[in-house]
Protein backbone atom coordinates (compact mmCIF):
# COMPACT_ATOMS: atom_id res chain seq x y z
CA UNK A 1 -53.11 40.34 8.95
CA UNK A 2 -53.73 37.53 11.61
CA UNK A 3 -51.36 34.05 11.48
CA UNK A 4 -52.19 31.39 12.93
CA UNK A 5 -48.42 29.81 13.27
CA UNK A 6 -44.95 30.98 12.11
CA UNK A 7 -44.56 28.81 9.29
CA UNK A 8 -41.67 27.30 8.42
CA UNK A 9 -39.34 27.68 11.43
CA UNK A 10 -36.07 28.71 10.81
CA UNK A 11 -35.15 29.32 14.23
CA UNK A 12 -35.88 28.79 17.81
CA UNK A 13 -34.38 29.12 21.33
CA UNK A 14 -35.50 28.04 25.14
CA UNK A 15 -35.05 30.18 27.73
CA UNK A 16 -36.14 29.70 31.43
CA UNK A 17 -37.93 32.33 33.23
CA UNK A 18 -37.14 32.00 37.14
CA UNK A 19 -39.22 33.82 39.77
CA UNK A 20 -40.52 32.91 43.25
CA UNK A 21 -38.30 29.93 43.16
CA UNK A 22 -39.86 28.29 40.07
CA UNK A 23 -39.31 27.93 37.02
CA UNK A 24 -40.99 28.63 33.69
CA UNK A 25 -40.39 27.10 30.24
CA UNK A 26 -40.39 29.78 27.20
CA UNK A 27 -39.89 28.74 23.83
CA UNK A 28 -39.35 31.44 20.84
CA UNK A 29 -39.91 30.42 17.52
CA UNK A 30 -38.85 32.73 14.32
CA UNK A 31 -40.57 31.82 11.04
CA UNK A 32 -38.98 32.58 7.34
CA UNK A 33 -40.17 36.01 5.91
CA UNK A 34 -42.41 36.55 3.86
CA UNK A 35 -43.91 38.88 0.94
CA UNK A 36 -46.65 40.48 1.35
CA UNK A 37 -49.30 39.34 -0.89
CA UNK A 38 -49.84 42.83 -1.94
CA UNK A 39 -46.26 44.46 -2.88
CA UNK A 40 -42.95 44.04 -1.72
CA UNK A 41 -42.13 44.51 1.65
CA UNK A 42 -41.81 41.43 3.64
CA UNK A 43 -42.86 40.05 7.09
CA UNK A 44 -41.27 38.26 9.62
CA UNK A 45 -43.42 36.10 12.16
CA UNK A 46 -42.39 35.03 15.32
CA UNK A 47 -43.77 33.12 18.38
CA UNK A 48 -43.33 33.40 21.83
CA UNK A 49 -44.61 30.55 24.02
CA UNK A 50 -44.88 30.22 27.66
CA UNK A 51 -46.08 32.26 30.72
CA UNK A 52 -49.68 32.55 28.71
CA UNK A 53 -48.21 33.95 25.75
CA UNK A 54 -49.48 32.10 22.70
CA UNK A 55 -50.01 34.42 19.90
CA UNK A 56 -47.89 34.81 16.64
CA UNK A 57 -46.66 37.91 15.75
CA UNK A 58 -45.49 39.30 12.88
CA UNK A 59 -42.92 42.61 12.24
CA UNK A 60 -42.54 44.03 8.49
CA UNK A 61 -39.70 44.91 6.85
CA UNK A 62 -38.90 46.77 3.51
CA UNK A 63 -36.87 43.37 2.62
CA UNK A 64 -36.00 40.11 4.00
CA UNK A 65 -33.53 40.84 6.05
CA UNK A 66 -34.71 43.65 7.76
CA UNK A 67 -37.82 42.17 8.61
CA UNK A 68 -35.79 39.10 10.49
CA UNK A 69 -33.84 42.17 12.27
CA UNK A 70 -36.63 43.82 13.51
CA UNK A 71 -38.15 40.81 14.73
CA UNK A 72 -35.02 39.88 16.33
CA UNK A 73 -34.83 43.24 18.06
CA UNK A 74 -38.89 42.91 18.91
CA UNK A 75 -38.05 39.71 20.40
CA UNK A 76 -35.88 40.96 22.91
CA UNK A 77 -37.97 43.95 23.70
CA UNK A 78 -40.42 41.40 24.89
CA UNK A 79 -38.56 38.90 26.73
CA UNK A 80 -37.08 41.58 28.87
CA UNK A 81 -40.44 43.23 29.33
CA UNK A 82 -41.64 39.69 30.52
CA UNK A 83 -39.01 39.47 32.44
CA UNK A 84 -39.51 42.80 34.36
CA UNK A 85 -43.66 42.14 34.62
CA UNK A 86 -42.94 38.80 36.11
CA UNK A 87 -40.37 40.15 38.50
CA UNK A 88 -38.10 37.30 37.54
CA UNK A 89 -35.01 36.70 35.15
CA UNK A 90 -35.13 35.06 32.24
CA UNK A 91 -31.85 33.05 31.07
CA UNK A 92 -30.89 30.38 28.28
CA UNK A 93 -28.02 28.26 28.09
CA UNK A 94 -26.13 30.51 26.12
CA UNK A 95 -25.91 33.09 28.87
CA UNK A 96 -26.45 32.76 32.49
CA UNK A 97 -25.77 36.22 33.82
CA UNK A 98 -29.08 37.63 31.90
CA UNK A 99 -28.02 38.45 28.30
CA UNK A 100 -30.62 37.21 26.46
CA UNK A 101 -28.66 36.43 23.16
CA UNK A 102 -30.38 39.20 20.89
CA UNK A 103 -28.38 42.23 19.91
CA UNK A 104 -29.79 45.67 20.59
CA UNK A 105 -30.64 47.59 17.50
CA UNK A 106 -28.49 50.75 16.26
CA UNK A 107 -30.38 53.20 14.74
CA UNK A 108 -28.15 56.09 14.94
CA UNK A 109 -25.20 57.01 12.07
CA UNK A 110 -21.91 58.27 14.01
């Protein structure tokens, strides 16, 4: 399934990617979920934009809320791997020692 855009945004945050000395403007963008068109699992599409990064995304869930917390958990996956291919740091206002604001995913049962 290709998207062109994320929809209806139901969240977004700006982060700053510094390297070299400059500074880079990234924008994420988090559309509702979706059904699939075709049974019942749901998708959740996100955006990120900046440092030639364009494309919407999408990650599936078997509900709505699991597809927003696997996006949420792809979404920081990527950020921090654009943040280690860049050889900067990315930071938002939120944070300014790194933490990008998106909790790491627990998939283990203690």
């Amino acid at each position: 399934m290709k998207l062109e855009s994320v929809g209806e945004v139901i969240a977004s945050r700006e982060f700053s990617l510094l390297r070299k000395g400059e500074k880079t403007e990234l924008v994420v963008l988090m559309g509702k979920p979706e059904a699939f068109p075709q049974g019942a699992d749901y998708y959740c599409p996100y955006q990120i934009k900046g440092f030639g990064r364009e494309k919407v995304m999408a990650i599936a869930g078997i509900d709505a809320f699991q597809a927003i917390q696997l996006a949420l958990g792809t979404i920081r996956v990527e950020l921090e791997v654009i943040g280690r291919d860049s050889g900067g740091q990315i930071l938002w206002e939120g944070d300014e020692a790194g933490y990008l604001g998106f909790a790491e995913l627990r998939w283990d049962r203690e």
